[in-house]
PDB file of N, CA and C in Angstrom:
ATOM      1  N   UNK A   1     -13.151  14.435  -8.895  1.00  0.00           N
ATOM      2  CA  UNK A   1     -14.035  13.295  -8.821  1.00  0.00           C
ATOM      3  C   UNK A   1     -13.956  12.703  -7.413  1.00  0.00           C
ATOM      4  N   UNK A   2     -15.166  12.395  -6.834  1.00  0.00           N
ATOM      5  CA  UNK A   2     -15.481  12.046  -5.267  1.00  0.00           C
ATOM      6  C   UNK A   2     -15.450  10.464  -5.738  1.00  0.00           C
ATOM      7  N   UNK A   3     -15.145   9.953  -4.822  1.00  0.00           N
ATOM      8  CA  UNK A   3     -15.008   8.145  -4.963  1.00  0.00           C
ATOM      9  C   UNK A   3     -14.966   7.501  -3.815  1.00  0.00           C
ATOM     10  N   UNK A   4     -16.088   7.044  -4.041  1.00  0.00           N
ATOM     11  CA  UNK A   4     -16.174   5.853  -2.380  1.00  0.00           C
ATOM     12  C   UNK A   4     -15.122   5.037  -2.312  1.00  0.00           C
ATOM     13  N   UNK A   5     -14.609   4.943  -1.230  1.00  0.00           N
ATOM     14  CA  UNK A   5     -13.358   4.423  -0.713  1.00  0.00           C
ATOM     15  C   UNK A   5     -13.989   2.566  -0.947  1.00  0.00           C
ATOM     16  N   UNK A   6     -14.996   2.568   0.104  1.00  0.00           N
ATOM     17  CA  UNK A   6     -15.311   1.623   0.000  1.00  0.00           C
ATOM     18  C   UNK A   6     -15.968   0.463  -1.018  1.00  0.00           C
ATOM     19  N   UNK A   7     -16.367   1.132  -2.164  1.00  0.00           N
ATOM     20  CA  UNK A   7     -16.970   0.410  -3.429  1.00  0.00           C
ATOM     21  C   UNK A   7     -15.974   1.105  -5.013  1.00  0.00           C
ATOM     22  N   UNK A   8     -15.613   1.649  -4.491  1.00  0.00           N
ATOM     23  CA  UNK A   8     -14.682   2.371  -5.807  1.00  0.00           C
ATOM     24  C   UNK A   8     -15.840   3.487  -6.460  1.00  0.00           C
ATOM     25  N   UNK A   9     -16.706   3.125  -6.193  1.00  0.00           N
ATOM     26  CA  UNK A   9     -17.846   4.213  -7.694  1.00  0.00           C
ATOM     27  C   UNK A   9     -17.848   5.735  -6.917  1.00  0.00           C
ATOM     28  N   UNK A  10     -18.199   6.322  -7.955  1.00  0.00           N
ATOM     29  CA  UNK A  10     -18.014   7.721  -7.925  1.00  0.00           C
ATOM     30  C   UNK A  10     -19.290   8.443  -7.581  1.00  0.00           C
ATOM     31  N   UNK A  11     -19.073   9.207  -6.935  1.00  0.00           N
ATOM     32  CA  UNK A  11     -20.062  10.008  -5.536  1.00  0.00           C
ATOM     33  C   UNK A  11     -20.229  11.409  -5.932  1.00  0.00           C
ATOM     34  N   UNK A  12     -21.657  11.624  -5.651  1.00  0.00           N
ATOM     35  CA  UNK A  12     -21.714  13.393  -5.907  1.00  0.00           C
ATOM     36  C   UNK A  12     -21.799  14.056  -4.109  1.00  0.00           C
ATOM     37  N   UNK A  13     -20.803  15.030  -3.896  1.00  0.00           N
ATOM     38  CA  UNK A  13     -21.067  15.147  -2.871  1.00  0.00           C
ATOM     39  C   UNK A  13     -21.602  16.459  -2.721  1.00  0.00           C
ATOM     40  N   UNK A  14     -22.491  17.006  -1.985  1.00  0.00           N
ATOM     41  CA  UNK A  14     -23.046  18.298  -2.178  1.00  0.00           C
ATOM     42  C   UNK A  14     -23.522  19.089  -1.101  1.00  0.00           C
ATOM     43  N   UNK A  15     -23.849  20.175  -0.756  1.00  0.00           N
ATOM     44  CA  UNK A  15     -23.892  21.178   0.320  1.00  0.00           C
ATOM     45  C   UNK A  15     -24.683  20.667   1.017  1.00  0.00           C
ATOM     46  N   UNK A  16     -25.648  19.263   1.382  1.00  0.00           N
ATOM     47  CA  UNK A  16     -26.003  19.019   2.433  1.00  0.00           C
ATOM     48  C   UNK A  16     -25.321  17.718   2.600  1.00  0.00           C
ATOM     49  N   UNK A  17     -24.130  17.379   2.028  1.00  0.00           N
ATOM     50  CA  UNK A  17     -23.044  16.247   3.059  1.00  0.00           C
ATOM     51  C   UNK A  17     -22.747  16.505   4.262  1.00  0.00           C
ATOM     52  N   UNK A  18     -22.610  15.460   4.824  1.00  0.00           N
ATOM     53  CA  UNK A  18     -22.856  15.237   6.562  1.00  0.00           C
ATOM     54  C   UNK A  18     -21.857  14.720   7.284  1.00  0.00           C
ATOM     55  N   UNK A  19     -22.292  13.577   8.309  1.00  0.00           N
ATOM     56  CA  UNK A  19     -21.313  12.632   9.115  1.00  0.00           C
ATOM     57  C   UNK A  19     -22.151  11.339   8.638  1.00  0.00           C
ATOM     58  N   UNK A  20     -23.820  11.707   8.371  1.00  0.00           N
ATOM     59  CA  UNK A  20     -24.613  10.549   8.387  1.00  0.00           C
ATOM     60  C   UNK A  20     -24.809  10.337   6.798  1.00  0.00           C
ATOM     61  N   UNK A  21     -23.641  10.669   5.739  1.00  0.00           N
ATOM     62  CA  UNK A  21     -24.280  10.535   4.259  1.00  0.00           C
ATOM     63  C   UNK A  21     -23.584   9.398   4.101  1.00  0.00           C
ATOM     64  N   UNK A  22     -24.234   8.922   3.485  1.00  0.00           N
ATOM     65  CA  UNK A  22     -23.826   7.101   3.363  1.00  0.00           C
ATOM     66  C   UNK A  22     -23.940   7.536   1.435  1.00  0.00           C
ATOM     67  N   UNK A  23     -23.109   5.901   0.589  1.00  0.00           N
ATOM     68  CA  UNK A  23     -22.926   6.026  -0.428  1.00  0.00           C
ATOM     69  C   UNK A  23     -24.464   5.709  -1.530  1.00  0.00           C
ATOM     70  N   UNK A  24     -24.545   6.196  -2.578  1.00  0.00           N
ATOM     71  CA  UNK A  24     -25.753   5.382  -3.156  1.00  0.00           C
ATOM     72  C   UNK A  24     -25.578   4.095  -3.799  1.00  0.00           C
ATOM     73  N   UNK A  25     -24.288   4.047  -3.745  1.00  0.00           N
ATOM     74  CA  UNK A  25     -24.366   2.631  -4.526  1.00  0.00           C
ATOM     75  C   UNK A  25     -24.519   1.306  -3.480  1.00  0.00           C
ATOM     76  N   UNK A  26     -22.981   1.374  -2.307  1.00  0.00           N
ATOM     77  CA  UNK A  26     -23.111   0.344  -1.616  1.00  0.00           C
ATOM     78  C   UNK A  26     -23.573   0.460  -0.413  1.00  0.00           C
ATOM     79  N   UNK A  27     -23.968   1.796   0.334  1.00  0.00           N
ATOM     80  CA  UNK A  27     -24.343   2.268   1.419  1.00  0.00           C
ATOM     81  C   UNK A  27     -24.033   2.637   2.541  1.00  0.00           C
ATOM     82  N   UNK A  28     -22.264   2.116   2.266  1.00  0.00           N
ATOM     83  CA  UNK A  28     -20.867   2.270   3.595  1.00  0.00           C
ATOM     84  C   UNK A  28     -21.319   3.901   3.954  1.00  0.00           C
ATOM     85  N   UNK A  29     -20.405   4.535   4.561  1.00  0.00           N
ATOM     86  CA  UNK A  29     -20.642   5.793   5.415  1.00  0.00           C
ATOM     87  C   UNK A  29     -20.197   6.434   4.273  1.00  0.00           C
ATOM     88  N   UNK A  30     -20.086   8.074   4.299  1.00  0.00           N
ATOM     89  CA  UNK A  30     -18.953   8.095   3.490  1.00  0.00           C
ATOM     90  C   UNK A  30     -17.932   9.661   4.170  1.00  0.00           C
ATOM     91  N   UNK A  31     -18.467   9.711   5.645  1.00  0.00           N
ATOM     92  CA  UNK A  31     -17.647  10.854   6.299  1.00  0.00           C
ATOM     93  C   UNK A  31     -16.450   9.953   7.252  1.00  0.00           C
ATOM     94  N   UNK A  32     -15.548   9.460   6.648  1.00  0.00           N
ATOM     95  CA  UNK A  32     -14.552   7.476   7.084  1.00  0.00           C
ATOM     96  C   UNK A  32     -13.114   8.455   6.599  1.00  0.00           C
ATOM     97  N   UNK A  33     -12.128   8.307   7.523  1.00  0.00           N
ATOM     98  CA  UNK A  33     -11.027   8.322   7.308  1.00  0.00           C
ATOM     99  C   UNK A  33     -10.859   7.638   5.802  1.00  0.00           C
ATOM    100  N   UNK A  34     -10.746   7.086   5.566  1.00  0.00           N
ATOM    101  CA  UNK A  34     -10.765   6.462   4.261  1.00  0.00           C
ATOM    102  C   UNK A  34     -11.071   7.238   3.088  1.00  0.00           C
ATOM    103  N   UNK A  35     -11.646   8.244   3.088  1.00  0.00           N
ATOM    104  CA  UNK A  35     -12.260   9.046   2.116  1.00  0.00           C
ATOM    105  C   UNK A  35     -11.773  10.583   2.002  1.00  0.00           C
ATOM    106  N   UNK A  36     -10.976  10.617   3.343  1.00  0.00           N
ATOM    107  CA  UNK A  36     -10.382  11.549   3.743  1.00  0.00           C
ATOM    108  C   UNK A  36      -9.240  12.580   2.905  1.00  0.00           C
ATOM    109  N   UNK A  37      -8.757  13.443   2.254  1.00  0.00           N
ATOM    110  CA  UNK A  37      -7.608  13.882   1.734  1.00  0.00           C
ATOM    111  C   UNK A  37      -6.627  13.455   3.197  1.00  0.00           C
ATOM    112  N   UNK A  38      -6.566  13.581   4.255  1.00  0.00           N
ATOM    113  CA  UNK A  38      -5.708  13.592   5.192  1.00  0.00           C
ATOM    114  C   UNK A  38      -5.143  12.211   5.458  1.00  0.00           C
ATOM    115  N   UNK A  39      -6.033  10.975   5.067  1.00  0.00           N
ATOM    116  CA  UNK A  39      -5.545   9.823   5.299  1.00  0.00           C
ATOM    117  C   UNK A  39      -4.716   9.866   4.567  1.00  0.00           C
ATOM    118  N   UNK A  40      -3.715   8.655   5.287  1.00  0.00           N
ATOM    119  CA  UNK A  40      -2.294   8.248   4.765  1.00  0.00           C
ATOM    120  C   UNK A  40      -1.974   7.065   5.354  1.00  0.00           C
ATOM    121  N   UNK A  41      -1.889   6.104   4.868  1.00  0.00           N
ATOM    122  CA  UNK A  41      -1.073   4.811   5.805  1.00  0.00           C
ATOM    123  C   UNK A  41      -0.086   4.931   6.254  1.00  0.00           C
ATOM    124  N   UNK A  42       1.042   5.680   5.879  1.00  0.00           N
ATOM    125  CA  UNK A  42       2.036   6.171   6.572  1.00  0.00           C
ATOM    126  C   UNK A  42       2.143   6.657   7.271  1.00  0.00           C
ATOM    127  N   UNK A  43       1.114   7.597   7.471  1.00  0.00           N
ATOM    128  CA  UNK A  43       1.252   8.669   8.350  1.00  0.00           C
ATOM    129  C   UNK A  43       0.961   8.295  10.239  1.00  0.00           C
ATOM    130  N   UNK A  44       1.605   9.037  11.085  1.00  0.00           N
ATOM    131  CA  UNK A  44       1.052   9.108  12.365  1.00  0.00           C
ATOM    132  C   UNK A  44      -0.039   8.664  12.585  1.00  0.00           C
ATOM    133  N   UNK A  45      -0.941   7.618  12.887  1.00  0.00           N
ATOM    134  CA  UNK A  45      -1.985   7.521  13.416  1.00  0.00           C
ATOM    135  C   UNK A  45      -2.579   7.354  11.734  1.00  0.00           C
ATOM    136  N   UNK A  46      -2.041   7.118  10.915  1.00  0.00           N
ATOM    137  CA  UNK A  46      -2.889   7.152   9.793  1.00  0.00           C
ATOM    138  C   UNK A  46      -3.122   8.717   9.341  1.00  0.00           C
ATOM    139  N   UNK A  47      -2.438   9.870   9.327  1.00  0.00           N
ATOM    140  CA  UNK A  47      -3.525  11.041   9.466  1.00  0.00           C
ATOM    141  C   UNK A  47      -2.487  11.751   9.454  1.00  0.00           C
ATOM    142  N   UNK A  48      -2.338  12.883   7.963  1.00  0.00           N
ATOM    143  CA  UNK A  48      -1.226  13.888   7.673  1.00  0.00           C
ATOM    144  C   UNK A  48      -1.983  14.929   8.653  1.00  0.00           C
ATOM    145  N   UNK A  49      -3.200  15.454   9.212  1.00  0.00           N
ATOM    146  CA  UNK A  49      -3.388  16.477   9.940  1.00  0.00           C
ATOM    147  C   UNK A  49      -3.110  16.045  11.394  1.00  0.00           C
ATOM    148  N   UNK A  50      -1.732  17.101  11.773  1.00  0.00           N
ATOM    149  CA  UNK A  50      -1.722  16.990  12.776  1.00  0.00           C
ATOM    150  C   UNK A  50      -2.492  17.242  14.618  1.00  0.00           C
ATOM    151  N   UNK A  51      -3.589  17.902  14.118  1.00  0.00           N
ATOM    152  CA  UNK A  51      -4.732  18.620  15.477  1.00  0.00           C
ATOM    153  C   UNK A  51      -5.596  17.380  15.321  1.00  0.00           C
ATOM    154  N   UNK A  52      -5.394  16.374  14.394  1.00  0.00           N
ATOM    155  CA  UNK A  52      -6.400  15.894  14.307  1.00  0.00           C
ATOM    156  C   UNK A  52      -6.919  14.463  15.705  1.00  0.00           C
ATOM    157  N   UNK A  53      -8.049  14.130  15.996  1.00  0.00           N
ATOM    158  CA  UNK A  53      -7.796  12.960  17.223  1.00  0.00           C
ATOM    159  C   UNK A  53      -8.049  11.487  16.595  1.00  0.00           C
ATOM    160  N   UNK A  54      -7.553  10.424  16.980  1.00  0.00           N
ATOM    161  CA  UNK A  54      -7.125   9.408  16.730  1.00  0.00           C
ATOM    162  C   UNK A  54      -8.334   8.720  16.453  1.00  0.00           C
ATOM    163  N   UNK A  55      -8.734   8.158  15.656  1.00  0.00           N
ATOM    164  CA  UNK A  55      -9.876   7.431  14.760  1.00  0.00           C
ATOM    165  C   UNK A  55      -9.565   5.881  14.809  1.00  0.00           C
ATOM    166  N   UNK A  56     -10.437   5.145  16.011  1.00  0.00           N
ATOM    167  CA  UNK A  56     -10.144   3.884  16.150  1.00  0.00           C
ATOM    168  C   UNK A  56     -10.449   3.223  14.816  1.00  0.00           C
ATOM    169  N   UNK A  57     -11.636   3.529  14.334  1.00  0.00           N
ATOM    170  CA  UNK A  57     -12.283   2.263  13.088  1.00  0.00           C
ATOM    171  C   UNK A  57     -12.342   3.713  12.043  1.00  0.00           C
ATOM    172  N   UNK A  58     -11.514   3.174  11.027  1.00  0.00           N
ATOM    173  CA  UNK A  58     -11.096   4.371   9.775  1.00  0.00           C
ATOM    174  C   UNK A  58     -12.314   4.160   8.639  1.00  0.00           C
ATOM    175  N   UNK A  59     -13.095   2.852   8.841  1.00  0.00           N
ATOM    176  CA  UNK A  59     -14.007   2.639   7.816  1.00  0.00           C
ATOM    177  C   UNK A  59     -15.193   3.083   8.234  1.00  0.00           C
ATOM    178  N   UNK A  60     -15.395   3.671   9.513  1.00  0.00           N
ATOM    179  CA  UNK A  60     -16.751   3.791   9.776  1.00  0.00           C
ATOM    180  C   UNK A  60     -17.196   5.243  10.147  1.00  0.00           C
ATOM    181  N   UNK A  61     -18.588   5.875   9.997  1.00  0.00           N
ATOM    182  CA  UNK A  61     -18.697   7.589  10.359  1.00  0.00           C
ATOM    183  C   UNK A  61     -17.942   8.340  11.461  1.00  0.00           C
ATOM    184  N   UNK A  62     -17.386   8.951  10.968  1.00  0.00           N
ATOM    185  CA  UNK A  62     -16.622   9.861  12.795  1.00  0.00           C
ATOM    186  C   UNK A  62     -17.072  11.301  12.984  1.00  0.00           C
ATOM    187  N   UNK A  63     -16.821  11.875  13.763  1.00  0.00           N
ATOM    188  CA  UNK A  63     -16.727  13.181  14.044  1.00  0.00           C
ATOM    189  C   UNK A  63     -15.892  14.290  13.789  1.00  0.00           C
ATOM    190  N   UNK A  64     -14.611  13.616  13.029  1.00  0.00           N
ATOM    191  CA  UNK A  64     -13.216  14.094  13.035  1.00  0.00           C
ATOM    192  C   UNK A  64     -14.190  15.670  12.302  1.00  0.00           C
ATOM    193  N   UNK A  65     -13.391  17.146  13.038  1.00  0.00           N
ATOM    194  CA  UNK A  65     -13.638  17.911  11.959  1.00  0.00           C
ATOM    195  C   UNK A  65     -12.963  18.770  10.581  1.00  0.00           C
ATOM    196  N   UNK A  66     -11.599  18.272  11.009  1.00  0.00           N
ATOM    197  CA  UNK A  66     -10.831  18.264  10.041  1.00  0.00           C
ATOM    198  C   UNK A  66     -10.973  17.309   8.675  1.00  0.00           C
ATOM    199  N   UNK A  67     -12.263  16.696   8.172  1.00  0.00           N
ATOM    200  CA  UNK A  67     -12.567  16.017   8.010  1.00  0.00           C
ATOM    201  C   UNK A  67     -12.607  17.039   6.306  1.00  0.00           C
ATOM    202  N   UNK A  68     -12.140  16.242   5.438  1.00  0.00           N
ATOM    203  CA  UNK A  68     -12.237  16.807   3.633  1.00  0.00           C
ATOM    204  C   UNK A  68     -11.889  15.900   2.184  1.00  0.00           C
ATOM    205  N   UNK A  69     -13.645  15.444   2.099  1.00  0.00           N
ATOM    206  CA  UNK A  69     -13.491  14.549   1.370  1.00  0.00           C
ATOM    207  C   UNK A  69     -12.264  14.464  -0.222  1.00  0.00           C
ATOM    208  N   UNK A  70     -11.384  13.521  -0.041  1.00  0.00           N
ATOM    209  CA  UNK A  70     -10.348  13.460  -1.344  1.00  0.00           C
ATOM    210  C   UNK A  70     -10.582  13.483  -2.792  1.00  0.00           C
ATOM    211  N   UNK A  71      -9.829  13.546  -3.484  1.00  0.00           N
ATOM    212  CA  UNK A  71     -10.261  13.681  -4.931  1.00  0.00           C
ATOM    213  C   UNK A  71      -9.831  12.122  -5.257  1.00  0.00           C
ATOM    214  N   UNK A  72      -9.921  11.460  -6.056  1.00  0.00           N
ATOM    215  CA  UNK A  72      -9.623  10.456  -6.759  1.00  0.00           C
ATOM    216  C   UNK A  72      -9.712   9.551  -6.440  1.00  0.00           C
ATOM    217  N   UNK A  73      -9.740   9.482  -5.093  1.00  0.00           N
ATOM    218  CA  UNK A  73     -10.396   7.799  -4.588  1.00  0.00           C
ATOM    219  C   UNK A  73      -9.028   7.189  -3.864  1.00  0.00           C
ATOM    220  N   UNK A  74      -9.496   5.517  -3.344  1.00  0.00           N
ATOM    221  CA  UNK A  74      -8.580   5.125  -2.160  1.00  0.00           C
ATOM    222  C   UNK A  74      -6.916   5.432  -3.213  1.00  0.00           C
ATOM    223  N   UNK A  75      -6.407   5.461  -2.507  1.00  0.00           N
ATOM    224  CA  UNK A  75      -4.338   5.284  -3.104  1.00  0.00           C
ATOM    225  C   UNK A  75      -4.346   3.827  -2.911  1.00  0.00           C
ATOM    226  N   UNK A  76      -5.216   2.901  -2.050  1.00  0.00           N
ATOM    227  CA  UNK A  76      -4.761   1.297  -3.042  1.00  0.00           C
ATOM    228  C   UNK A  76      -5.320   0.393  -3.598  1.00  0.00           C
ATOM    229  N   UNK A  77      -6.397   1.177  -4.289  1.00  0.00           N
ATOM    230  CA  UNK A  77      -6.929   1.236  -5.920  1.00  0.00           C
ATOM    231  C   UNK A  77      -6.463   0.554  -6.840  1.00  0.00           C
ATOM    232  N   UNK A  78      -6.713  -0.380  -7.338  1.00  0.00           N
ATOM    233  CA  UNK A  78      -5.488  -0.822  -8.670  1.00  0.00           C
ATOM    234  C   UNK A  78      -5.176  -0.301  -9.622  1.00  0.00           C
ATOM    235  N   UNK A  79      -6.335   0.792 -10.017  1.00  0.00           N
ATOM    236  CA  UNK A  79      -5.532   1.839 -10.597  1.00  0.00           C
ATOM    237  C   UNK A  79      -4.669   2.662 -10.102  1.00  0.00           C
ATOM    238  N   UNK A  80      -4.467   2.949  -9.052  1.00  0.00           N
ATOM    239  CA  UNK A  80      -3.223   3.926  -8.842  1.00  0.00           C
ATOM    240  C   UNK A  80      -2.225   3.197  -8.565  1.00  0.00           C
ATOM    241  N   UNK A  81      -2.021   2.012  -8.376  1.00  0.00           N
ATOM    242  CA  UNK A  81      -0.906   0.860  -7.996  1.00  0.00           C
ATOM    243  C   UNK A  81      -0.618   0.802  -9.169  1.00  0.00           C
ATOM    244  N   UNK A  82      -1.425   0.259 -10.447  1.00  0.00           N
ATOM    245  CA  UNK A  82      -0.774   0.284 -11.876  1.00  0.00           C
ATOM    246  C   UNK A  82      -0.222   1.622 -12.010  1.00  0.00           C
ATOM    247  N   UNK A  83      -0.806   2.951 -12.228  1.00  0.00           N
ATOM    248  CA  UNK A  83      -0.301   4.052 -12.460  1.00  0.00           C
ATOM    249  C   UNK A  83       1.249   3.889 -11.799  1.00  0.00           C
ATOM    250  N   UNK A  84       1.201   4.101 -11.044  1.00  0.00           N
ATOM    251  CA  UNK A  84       2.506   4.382  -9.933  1.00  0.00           C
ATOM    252  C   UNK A  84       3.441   3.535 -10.459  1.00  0.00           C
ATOM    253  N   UNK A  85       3.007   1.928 -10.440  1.00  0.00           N
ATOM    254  CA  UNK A  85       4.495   1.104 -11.797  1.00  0.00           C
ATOM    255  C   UNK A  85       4.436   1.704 -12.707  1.00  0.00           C
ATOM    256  N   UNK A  86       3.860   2.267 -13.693  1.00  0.00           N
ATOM    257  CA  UNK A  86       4.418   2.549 -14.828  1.00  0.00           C
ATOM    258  C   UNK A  86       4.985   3.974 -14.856  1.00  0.00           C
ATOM    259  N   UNK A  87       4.533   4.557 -13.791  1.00  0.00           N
ATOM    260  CA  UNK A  87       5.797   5.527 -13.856  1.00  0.00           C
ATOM    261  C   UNK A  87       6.763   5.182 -13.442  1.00  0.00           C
ATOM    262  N   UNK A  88       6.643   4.122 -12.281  1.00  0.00           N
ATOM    263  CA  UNK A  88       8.262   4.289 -12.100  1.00  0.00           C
ATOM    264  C   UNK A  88       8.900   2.963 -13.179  1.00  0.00           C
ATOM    265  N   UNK A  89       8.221   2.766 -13.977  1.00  0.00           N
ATOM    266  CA  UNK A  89       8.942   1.749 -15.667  1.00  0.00           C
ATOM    267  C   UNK A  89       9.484   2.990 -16.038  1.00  0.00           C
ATOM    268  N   UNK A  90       8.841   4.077 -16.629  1.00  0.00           N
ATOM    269  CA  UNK A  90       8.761   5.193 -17.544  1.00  0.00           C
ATOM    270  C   UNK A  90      10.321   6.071 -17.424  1.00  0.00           C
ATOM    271  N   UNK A  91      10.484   5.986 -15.321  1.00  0.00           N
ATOM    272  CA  UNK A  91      11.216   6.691 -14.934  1.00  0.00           C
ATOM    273  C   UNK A  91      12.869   5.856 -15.153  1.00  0.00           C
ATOM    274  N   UNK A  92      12.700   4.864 -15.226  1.00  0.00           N
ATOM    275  CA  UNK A  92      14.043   3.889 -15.410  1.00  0.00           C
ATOM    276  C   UNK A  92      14.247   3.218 -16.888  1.00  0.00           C
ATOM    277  N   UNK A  93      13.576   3.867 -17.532  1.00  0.00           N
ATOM    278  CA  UNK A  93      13.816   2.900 -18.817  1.00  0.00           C
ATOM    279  C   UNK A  93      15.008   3.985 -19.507  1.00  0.00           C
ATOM    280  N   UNK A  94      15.342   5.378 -19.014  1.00  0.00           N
ATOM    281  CA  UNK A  94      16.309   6.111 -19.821  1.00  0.00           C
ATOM    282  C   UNK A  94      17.266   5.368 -19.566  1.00  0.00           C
TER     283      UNK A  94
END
């Protein structure tokens, strides 16, 4: 499942996605670090690929071509923030 970073709703993305495909719901970009499998807040520069070049504004269209839209949407989502406590409840309650 494709998921706009920026509105949460879920995106069909398809063999003519671009740099210039924007979302249908809220209209943000949707080729954004943010949407990225490679983003990471942790990471270097934001960015587990290392060839990759440094992306001043992460919310807006780039060129990056290491560029591969993620499955499941942003990591700070409130669903994956809930998910993530209750595993780690799940993991400490033995």
């Amino acid at each position: 499942m494709k998921v706009c970073a920026l509105c949460g709703k879920e995106v069909a993305v398809d063999k003519y996605f671009t740099r210039k495909s924007v979302c249908p719901k809220c209209g943000g970009d949707l080729h954004i670090c943010l949407n990225c499998r490679f983003y990471s807040e942790t990471a270097h520069n934001k960015c587990t690929e290392p060839k990759a070049e440094f992306q001043r504004n992460r919310d807006k269209a780039n060129f990056c071509d290491y560029f591969s839209f993620g499955e499941g949407g942003s990591p700070s989502s409130d669903n994956a923030t809930e998910d993530a406590l209750q595993k780690l409840k799940d993991l400490f309650k033995k």
